[in-house]
C-alpha atoms as a PDB file:
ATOM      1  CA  UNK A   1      -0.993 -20.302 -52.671  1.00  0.00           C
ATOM      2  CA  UNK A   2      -2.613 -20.649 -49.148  1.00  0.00           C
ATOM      3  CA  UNK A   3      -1.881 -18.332 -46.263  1.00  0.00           C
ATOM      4  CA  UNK A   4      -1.285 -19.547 -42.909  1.00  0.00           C
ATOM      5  CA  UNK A   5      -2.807 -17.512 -39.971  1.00  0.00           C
ATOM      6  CA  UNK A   6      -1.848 -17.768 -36.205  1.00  0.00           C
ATOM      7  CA  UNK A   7      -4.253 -18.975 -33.975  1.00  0.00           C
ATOM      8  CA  UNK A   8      -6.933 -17.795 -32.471  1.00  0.00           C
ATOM      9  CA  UNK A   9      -6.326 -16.304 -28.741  1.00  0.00           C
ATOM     10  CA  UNK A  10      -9.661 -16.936 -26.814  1.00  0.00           C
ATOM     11  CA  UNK A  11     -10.472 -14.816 -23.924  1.00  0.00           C
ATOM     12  CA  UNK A  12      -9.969 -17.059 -20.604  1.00  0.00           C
ATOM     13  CA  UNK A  13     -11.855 -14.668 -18.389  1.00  0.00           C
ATOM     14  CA  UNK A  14     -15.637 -16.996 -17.932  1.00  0.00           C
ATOM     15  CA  UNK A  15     -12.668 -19.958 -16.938  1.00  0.00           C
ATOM     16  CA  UNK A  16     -11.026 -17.552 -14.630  1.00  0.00           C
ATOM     17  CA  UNK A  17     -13.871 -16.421 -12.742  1.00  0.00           C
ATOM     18  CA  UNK A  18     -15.555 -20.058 -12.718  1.00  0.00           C
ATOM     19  CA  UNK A  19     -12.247 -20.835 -10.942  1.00  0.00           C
ATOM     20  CA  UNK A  20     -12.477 -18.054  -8.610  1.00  0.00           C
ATOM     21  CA  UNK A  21     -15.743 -19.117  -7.427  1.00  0.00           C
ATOM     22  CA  UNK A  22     -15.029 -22.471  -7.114  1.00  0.00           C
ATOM     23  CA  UNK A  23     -11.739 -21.734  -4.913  1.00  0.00           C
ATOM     24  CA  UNK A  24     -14.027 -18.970  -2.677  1.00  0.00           C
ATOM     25  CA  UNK A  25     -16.276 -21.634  -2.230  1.00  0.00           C
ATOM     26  CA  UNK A  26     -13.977 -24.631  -1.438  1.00  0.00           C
ATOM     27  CA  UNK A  27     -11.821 -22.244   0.798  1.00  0.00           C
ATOM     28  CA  UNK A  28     -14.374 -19.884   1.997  1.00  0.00           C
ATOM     29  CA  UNK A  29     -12.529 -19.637   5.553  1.00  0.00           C
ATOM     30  CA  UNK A  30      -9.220 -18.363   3.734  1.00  0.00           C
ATOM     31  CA  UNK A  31     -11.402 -15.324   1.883  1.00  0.00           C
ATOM     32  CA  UNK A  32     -12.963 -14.738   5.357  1.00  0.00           C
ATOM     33  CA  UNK A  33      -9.945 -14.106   7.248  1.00  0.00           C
ATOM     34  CA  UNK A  34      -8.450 -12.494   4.367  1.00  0.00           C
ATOM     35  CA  UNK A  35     -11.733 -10.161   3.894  1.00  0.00           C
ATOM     36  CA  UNK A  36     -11.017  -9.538   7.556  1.00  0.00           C
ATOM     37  CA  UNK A  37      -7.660  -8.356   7.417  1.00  0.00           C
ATOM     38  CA  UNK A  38      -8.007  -6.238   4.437  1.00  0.00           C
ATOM     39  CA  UNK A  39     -10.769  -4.668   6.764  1.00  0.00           C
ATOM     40  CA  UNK A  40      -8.791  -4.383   9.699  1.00  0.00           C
ATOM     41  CA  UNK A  41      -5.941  -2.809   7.495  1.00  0.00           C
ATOM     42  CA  UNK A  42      -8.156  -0.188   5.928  1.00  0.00           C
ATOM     43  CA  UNK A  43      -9.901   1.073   9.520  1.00  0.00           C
ATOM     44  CA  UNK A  44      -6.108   0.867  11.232  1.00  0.00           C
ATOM     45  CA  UNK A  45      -5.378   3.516   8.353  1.00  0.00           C
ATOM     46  CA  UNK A  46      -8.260   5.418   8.719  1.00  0.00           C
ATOM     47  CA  UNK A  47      -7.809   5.762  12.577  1.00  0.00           C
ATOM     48  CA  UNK A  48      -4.114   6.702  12.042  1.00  0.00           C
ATOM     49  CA  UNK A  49      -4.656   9.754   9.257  1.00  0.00           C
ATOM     50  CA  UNK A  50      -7.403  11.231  11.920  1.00  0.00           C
ATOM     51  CA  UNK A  51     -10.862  12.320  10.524  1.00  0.00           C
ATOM     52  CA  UNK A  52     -11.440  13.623   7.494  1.00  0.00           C
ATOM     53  CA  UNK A  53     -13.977  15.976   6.065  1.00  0.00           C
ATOM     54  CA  UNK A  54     -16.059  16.464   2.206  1.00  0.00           C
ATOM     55  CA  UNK A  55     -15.654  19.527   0.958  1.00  0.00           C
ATOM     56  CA  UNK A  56     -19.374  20.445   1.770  1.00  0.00           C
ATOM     57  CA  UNK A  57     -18.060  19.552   5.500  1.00  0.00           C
ATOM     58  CA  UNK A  58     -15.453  22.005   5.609  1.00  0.00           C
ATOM     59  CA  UNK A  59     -17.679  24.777   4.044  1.00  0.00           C
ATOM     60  CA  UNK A  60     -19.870  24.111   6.966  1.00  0.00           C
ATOM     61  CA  UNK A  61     -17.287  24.254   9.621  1.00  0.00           C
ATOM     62  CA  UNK A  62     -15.794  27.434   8.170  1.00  0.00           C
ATOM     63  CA  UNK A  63     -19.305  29.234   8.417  1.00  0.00           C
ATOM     64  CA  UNK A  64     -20.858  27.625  11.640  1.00  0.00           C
ATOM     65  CA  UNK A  65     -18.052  26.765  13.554  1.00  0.00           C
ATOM     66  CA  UNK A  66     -15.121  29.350  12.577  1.00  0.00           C
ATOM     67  CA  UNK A  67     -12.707  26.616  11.472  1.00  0.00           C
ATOM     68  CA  UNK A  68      -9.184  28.026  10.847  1.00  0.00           C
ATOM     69  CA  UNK A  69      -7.887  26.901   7.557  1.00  0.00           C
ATOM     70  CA  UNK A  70      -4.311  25.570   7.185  1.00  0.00           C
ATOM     71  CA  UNK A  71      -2.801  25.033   3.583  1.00  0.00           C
ATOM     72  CA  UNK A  72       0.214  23.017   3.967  1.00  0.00           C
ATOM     73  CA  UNK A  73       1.264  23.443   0.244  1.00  0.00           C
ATOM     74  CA  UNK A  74       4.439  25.149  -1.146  1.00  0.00           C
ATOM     75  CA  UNK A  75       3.944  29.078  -1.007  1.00  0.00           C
ATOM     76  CA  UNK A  76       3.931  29.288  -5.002  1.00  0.00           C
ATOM     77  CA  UNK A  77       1.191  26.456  -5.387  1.00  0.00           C
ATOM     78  CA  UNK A  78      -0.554  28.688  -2.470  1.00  0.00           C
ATOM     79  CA  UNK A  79      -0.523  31.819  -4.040  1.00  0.00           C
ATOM     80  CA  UNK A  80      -2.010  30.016  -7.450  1.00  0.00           C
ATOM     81  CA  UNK A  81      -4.944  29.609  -5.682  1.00  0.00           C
ATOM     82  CA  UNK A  82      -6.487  28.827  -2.138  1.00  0.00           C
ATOM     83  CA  UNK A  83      -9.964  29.054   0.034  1.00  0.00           C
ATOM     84  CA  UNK A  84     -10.543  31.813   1.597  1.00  0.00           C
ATOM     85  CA  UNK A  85      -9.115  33.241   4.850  1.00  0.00           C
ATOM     86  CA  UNK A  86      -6.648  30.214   4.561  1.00  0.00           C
ATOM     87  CA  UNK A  87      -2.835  30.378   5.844  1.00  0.00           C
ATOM     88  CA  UNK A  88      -0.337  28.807   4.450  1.00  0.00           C
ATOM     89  CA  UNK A  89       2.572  27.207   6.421  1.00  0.00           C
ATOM     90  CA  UNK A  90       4.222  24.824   4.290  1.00  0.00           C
ATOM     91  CA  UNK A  91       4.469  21.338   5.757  1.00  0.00           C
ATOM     92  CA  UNK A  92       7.979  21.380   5.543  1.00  0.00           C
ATOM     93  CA  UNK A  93       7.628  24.300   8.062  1.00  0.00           C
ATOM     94  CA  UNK A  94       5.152  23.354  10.295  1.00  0.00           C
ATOM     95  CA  UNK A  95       7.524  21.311  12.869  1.00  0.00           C
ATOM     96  CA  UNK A  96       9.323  24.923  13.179  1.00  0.00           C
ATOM     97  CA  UNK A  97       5.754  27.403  13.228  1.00  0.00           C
ATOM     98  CA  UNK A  98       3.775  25.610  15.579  1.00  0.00           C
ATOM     99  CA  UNK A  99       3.793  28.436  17.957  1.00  0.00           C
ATOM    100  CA  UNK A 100       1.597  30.573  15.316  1.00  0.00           C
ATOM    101  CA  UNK A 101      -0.922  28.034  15.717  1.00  0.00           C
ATOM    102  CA  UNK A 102      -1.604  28.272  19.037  1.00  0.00           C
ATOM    103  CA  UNK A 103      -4.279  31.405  19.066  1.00  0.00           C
ATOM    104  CA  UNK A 104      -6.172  28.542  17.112  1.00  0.00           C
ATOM    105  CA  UNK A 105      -6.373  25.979  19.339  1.00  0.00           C
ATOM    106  CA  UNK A 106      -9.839  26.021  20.543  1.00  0.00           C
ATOM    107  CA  UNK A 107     -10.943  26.536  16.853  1.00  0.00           C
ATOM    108  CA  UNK A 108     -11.155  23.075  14.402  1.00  0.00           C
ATOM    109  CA  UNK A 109      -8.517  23.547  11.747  1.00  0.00           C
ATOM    110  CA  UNK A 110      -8.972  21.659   8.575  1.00  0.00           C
ATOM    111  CA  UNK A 111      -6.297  20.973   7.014  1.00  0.00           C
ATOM    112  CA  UNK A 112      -5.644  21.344   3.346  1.00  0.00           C
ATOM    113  CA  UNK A 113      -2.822  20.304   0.889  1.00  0.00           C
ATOM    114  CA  UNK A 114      -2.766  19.036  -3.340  1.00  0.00           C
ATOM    115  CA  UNK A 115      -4.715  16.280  -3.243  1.00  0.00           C
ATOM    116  CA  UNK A 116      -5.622  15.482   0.524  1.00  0.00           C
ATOM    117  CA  UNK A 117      -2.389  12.779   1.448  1.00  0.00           C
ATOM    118  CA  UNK A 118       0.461  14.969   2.829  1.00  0.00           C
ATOM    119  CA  UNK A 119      -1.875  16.314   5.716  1.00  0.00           C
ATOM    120  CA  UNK A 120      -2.210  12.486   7.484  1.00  0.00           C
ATOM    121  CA  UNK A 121       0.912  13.596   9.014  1.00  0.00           C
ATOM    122  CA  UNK A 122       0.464  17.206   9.422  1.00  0.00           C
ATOM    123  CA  UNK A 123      -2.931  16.053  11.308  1.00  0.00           C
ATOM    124  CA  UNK A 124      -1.171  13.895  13.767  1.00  0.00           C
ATOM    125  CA  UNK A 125       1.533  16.049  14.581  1.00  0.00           C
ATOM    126  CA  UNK A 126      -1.183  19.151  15.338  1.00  0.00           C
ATOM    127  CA  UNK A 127      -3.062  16.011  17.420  1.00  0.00           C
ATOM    128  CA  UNK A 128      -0.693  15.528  19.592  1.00  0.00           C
ATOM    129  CA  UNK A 129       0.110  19.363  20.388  1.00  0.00           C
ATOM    130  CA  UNK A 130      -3.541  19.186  21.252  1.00  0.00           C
ATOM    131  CA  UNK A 131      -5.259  20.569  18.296  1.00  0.00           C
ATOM    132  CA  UNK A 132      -8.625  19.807  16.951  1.00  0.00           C
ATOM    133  CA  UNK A 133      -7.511  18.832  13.353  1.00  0.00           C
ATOM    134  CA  UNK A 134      -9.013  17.224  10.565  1.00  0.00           C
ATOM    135  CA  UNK A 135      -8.209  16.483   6.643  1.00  0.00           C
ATOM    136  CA  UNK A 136     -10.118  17.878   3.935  1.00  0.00           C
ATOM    137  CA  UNK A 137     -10.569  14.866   1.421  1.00  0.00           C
ATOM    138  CA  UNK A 138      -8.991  15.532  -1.777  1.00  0.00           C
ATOM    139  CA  UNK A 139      -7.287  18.147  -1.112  1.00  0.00           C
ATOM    140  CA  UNK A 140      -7.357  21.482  -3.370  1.00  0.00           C
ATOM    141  CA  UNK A 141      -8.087  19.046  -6.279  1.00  0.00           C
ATOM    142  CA  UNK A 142     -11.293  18.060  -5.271  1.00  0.00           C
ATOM    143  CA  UNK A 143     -11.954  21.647  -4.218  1.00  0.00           C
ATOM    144  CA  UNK A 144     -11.007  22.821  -7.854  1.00  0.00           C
ATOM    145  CA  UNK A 145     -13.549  19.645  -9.158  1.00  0.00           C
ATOM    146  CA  UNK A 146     -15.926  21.323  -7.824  1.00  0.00           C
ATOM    147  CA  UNK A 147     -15.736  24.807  -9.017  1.00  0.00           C
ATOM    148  CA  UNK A 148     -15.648  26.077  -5.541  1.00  0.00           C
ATOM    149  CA  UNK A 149     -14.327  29.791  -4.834  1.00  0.00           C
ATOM    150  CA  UNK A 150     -10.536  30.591  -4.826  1.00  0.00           C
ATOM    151  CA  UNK A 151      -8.498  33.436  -3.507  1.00  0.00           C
ATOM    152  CA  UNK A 152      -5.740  33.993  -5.860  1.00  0.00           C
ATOM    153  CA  UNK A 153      -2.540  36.206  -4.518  1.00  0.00           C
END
């Protein structure tokens, strides 16, 4: 009695990547102005969500340069756990509680939400009221990664 098997399935990567190289180098001009774009795209983002600060950055700001700190999160997310002397006005509110902000606005405020995303916008609405804002990258997450203090309420 003999057994019939199915064939073997050989990994095609080495052929892939010899192919790659071999179209980057016959169309090197093509990569290049794609390389370009992809570059152009990423630094158009960049300049559009505003500045952003490391964690260590915002530490610093908060002790040398009295940084307010605004927590756009939902109040319940908020009171599970937040740096300290933040505020929290929920993005969803901010449009409507602008006026609250304006004892700040010759302080930086960094801005902080979950995981550092929802405050591109929050940053370029305070922008164009004429605040000094920037975005804390990664948010509370990264904060939390870190093990750095909380305030819980």
């Amino acid at each position: 009695m003999s057994v019939i098997l199915p064939p073997l399935i050989f990994d095609d990567s080495d052929r892939v990547m010899e192919q790659l190289i071999e179209f980057v180098g016959k169309h090197w001009w093509l990569v290049g102005i794609w390389g370009a774009f992809v570059g152009a795209l990423l630094w158009d983002n960049n300049r559009r969500n505003g500045p952003t600060v490391s964690t260590a950055e915002a530490t610093g700001m908060i002790n040398k340069k009295d940084a307010f700190v605004l927590d756009i999160r939902d109040g319940s997310d908020f009171k599970n756990g937040h740096l300290v002397g933040a505020v929290n006005i929920p993005y969803a509110n901010l449009a409507n509680r602008l006026g609250e902000l304006e004892p700040q606005k010759n302080r930086p405020i960094i801005l902080v939400c979950k995981t550092g995303q929802t405050v591109s916008m929050a940053g370029k609405m305070l922008r164009e009221k004429g605040f000094d804002a920037v975005r804390m990258k990664g948010g509370m997450m990264e904060w939390n990664n870190q093990n750095l203090p909380l305030v819980k309420k």
